[in-house]
N, C-alpha and C. Protein backbone atom coordinates (compact mmCIF):
# COMPACT_ATOMS: atom_id res chain seq x y z
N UNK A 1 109.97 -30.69 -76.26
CA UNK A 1 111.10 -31.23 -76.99
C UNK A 1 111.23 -30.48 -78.32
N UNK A 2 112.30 -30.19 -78.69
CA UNK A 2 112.25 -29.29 -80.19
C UNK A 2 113.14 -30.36 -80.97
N UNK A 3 112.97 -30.53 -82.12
CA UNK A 3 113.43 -30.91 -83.48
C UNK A 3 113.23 -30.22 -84.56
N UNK A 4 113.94 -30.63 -85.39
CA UNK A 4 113.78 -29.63 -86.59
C UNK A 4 112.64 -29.82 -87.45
N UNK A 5 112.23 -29.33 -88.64
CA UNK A 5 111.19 -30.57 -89.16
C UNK A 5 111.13 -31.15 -89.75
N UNK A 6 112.75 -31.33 -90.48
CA UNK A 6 112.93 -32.01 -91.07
C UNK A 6 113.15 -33.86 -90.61
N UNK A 7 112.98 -33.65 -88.97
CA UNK A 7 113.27 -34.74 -88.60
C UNK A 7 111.47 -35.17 -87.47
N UNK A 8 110.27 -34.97 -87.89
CA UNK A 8 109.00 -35.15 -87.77
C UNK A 8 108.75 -36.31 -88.55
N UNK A 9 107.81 -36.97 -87.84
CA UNK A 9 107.40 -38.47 -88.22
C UNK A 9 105.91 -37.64 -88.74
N UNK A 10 105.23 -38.44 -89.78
CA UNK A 10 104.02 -38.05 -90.22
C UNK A 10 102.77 -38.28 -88.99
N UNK A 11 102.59 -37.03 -89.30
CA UNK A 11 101.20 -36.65 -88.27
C UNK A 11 101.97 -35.81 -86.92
N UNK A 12 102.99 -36.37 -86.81
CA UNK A 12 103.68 -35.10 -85.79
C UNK A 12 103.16 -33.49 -85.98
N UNK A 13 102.58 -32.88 -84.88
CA UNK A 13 102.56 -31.08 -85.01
C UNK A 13 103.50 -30.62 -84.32
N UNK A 14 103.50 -29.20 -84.27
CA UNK A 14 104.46 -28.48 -83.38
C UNK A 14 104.26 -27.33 -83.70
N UNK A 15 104.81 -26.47 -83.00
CA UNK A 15 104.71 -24.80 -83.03
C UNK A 15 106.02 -23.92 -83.76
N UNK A 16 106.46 -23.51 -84.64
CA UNK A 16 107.59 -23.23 -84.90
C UNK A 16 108.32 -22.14 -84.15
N UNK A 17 109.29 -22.45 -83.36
CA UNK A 17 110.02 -21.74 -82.64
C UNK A 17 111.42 -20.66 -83.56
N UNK A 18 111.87 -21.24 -84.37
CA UNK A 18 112.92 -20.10 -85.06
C UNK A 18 112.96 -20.90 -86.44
N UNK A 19 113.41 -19.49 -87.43
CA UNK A 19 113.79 -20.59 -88.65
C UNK A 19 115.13 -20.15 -89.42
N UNK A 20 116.03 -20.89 -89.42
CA UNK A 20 118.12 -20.10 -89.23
C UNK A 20 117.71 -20.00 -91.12
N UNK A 21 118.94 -20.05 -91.77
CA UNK A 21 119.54 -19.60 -93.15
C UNK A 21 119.60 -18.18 -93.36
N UNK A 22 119.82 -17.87 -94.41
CA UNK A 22 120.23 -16.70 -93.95
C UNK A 22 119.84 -16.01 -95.76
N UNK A 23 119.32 -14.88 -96.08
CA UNK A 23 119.20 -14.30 -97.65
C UNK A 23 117.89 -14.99 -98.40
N UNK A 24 117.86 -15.29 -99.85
CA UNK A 24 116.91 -15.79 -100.04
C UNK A 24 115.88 -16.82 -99.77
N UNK A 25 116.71 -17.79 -99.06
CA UNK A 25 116.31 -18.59 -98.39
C UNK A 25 115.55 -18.52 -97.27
N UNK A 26 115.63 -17.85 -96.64
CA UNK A 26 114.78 -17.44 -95.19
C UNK A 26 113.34 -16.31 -95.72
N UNK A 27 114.17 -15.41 -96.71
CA UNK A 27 113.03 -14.82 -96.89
C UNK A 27 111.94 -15.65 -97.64
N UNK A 28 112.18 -16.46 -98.46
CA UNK A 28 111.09 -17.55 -99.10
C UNK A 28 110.19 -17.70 -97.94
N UNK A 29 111.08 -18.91 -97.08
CA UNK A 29 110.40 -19.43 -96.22
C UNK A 29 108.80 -18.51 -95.38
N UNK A 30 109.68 -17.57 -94.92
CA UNK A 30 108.66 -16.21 -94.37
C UNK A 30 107.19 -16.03 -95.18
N UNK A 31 108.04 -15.59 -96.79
CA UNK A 31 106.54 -15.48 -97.33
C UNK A 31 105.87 -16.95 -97.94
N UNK A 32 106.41 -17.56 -97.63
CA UNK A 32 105.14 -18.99 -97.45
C UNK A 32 104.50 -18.82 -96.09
N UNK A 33 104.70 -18.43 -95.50
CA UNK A 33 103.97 -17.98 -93.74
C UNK A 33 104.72 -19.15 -93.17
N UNK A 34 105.78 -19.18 -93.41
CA UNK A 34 106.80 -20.31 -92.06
C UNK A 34 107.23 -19.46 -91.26
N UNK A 35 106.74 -18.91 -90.26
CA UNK A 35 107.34 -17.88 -89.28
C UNK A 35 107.27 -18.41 -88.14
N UNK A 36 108.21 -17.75 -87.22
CA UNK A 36 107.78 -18.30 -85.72
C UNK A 36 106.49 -17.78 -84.74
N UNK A 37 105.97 -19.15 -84.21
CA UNK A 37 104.60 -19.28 -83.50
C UNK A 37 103.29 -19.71 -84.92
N UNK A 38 104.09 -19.78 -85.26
CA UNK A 38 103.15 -20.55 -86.70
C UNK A 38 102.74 -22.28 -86.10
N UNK A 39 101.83 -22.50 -86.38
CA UNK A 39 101.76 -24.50 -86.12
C UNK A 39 101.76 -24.86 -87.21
N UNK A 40 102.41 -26.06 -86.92
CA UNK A 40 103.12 -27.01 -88.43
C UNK A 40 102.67 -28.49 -88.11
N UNK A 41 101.82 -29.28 -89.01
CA UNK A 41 101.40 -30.37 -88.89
C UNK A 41 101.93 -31.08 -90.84
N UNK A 42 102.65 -32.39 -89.70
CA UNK A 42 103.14 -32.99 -91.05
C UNK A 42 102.22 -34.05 -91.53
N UNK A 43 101.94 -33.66 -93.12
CA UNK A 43 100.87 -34.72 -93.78
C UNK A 43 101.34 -35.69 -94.05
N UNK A 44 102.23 -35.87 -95.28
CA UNK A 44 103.26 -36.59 -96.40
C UNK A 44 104.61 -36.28 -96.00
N UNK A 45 105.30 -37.60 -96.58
CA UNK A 45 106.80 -37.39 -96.90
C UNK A 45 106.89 -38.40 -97.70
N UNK A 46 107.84 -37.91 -98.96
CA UNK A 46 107.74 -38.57 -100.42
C UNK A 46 108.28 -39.88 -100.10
N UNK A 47 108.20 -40.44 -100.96
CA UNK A 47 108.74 -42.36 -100.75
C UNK A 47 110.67 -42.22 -100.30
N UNK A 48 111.22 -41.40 -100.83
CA UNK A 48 112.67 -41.18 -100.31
C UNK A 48 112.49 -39.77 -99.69
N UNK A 49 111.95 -39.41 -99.40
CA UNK A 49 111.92 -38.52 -98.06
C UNK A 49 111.92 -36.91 -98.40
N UNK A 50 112.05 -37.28 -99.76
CA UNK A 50 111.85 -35.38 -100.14
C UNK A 50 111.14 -35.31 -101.14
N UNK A 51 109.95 -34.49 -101.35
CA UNK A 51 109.99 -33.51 -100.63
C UNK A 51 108.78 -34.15 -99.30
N UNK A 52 108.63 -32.71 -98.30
CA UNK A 52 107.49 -33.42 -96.92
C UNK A 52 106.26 -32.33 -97.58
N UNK A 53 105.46 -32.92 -97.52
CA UNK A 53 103.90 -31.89 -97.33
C UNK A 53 103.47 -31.74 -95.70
N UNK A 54 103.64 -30.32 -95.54
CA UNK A 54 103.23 -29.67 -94.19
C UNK A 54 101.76 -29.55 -94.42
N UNK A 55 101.22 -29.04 -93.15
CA UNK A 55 99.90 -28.04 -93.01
C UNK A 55 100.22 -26.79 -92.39
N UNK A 56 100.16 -25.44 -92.81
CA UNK A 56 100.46 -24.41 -91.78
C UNK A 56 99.49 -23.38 -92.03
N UNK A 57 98.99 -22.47 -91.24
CA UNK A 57 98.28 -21.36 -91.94
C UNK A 57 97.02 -21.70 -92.25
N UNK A 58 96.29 -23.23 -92.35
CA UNK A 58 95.79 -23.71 -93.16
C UNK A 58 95.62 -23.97 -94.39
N UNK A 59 96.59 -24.08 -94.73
CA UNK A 59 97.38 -24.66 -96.22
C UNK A 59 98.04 -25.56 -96.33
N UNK A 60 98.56 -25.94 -97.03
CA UNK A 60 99.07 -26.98 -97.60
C UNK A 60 100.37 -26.88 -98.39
N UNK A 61 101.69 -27.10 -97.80
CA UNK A 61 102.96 -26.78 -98.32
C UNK A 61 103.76 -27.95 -98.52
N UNK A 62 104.34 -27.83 -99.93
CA UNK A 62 105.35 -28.91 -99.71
C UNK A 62 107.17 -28.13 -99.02
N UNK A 63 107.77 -28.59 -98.95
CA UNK A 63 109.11 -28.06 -98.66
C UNK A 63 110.10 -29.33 -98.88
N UNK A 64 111.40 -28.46 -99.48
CA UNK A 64 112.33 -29.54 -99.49
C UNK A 64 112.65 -29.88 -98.07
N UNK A 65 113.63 -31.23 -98.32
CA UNK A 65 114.12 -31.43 -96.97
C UNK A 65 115.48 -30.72 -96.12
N UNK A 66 115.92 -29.74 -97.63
CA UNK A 66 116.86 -28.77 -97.39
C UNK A 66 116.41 -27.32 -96.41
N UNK A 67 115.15 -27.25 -96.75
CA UNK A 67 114.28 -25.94 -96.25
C UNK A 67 113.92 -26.43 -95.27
N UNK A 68 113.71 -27.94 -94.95
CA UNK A 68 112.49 -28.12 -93.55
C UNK A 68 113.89 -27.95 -92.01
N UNK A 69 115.19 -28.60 -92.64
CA UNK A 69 116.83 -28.97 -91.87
C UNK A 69 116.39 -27.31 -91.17
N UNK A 70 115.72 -26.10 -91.80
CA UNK A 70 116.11 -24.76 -91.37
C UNK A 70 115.04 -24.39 -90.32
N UNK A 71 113.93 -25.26 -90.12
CA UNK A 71 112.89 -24.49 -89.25
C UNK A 71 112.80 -25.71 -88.03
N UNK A 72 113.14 -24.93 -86.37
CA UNK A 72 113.63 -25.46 -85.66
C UNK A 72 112.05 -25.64 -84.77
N UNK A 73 111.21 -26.14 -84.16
CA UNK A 73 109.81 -26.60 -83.90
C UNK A 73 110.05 -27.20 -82.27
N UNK A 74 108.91 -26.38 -81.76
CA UNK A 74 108.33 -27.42 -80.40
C UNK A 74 107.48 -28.54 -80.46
N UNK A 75 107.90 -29.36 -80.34
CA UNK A 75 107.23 -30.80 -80.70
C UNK A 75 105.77 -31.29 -79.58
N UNK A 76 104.59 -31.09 -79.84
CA UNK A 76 103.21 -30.65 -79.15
C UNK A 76 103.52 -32.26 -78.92
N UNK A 77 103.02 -33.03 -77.67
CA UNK A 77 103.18 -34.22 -77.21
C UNK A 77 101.52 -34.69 -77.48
């Protein structure tokens, strides 16, 4: 099942399959290591929902919920 990740319930993982926007925005994303075939495990999401703390890489990222709407994920069952 794919969703975006911006729409992951906490503790949800997944594999990142593509990530759209387009210019500075995408390139950010990249050099945080959000690339595709990356795994993404969600820790946190703030009391109104932005920002989310990921795990990727073995790190620890926050992302807005504007940036997460852009990275599209296989949802690991």
């Amino acid at each position: 099942m794919q969703l975006r990740l911006s729409e992951f319930e906490v503790g949800q993982s997944g594999v990142i399959k593509s990530v759209s926007g387009e210019g500075r925005i995408r390139r950010r994303l990249f050099d945080m290591g959000v690339t595709p075939g990356a795994e993404v495990y969600l820790r946190k999401r703030a009391p109104l929902g932005d920002p989310i703390e990921v795990t990727i890489r073995d790190y620890e990222l926050s992302l807005r919920k504007s940036e997460a709407e852009l990275v599209v994920t296989e949802v690991k069952e």
